[in-house]
Protein backbone atom coordinates (compact mmCIF):
# COMPACT_ATOMS: atom_id res chain seq x y z
CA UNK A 1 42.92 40.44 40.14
CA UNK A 2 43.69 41.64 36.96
CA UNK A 3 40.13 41.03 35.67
CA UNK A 4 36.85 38.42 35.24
CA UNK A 5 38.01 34.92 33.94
CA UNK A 6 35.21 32.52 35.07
CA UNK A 7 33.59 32.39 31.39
CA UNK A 8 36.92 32.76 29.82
CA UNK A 9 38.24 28.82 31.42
CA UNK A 10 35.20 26.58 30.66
CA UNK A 11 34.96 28.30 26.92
CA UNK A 12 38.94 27.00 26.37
CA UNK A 13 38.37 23.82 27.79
CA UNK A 14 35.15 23.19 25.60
CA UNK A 15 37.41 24.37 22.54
CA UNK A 16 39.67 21.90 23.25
CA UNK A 17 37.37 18.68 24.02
CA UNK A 18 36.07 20.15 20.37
CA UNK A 19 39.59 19.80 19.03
CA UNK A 20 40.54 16.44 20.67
CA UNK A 21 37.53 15.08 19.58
CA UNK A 22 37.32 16.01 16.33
CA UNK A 23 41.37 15.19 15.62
CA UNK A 24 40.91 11.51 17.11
CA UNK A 25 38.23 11.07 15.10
CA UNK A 26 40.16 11.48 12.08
CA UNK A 27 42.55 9.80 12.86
CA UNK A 28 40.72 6.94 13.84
CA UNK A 29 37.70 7.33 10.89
CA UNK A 30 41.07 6.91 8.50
CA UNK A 31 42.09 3.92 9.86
CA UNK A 32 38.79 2.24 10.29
CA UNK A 33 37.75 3.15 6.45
CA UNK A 34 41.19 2.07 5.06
CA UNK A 35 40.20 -1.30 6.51
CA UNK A 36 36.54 -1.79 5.83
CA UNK A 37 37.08 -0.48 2.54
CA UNK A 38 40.00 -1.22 0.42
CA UNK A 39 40.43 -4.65 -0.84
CA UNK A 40 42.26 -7.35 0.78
CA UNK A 41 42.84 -4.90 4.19
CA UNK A 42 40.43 -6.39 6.37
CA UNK A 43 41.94 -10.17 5.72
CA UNK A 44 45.66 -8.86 5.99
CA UNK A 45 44.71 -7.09 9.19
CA UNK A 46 42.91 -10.64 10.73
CA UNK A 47 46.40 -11.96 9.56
CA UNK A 48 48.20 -9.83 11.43
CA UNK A 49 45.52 -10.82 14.65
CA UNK A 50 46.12 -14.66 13.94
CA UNK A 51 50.20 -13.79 14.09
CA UNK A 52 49.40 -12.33 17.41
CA UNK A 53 47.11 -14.85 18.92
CA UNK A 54 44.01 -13.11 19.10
CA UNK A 55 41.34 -15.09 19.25
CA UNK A 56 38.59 -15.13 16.92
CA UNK A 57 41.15 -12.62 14.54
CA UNK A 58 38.39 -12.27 11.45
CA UNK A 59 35.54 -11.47 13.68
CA UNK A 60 38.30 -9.11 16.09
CA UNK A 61 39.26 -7.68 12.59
CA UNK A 62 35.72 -6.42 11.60
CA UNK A 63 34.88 -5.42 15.26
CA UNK A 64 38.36 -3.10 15.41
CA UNK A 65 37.32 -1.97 11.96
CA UNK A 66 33.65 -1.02 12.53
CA UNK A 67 34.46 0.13 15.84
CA UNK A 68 37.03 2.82 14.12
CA UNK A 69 34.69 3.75 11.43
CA UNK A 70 30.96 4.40 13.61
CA UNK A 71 32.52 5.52 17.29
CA UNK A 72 34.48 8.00 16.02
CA UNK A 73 31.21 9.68 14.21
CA UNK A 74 29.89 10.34 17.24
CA UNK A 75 32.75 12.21 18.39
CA UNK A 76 32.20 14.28 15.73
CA UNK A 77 28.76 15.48 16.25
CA UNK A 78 29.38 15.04 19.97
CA UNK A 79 26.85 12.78 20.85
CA UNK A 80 27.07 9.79 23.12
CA UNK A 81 30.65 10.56 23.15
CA UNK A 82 31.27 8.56 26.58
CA UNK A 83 29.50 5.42 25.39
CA UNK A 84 31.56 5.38 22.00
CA UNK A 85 34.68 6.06 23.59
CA UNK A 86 34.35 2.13 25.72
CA UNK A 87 34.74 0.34 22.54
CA UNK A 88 37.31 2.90 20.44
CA UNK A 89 39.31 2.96 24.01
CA UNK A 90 38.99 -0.93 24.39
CA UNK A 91 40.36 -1.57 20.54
CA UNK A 92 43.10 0.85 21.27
CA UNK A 93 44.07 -0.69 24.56
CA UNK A 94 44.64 -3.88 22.44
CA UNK A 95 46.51 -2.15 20.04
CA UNK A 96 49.06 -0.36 22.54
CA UNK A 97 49.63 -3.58 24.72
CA UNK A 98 48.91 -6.48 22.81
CA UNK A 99 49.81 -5.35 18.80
CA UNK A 100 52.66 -3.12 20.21
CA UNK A 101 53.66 -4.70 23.78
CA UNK A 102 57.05 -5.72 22.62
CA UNK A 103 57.64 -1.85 22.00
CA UNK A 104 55.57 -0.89 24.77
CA UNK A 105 58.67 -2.84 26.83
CA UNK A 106 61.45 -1.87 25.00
CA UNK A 107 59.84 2.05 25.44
CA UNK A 108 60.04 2.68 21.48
CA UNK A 109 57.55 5.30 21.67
CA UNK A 110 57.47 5.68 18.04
CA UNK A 111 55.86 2.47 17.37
CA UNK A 112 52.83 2.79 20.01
CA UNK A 113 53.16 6.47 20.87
CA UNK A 114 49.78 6.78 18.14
CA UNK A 115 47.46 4.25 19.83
CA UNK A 116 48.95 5.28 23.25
CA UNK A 117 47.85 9.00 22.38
CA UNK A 118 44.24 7.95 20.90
CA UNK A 119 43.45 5.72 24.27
CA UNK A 120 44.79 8.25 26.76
CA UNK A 121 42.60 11.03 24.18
CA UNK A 122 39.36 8.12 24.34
CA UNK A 123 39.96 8.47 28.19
CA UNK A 124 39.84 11.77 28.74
CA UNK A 125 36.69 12.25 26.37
CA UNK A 126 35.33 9.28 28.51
CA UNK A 127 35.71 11.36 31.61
CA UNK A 128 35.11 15.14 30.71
CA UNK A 129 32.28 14.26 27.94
CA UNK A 130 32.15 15.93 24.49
CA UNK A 131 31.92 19.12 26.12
CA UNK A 132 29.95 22.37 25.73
CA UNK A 133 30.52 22.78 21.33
CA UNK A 134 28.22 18.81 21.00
CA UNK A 135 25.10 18.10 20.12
CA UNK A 136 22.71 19.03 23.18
CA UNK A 137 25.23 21.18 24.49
CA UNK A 138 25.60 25.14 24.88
CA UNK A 139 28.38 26.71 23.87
CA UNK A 140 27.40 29.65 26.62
CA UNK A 141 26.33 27.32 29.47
CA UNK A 142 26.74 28.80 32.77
CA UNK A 143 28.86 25.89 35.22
């Protein structure tokens, strides 16, 4: 054995819940501010819901939207990161099969490859937790 790497595994897979989460959430805060916030977004996007079927689109529309502007914050200060990641990985199931399940069937990844990637990423943060570099969490911790 070439040398000691029980400290040196858990630190890189801490670093990396620490990227994941904090690159979904800007992805995600993006999206959910360009809707909440610029005019005319939020009714073209319950449009878009109505042309779709969803039910309820304007109140689906603001949930989506406040959903990808609040979870998301917690991702970044790493607290309550699997009870945020329900709803974000809930909105983005919609999004992959329902917005994008034409594409999703014809495998034209680079339509729903995004949403896929942010789900599968909610997932995985849903699982493992925010990780060691969060709120309440030690960056040293023994395991």
């Amino acid at each position: 054995m070439i040398g000691n790497t029980e400290k040196i595994y858990p630190l890189w897979g801490n670093l990396g819940l620490l990227v994941l989460r904090l690159f979904v959430a800007y992805l995600v805060i993006e999206a959910g501010y360009g809707k909440l916030f610029t005019e005319g977004r939020i009714e073209g996007f319950s449009g878009y819901l109505t042309s779709l079927g969803v039910p309820f689109p304007l109140i689906s529309a603001y949930l989506a939207a406040l959903t990808e502007f609040f979870a998301p914050m917690f991702y970044v200060i790493g607290f309550g990161t699997r009870l945020a990641s329900i709803p974000l990985a809930v909105t983005y199931a919609v999004d992959t099969f329902v917005a994008h399940g034409e594409d999703v069937m014809a495998l034209n990844y680079s339509e729903f490859g995004i949403p896929l990637g942010i789900l599968i990423s909610c997932l995985v943060i849903l699982i493992y937790g925010a990780g060691s570099f969060s709120v309440g969490g030690s960056a040293d911790q023994e395991e």
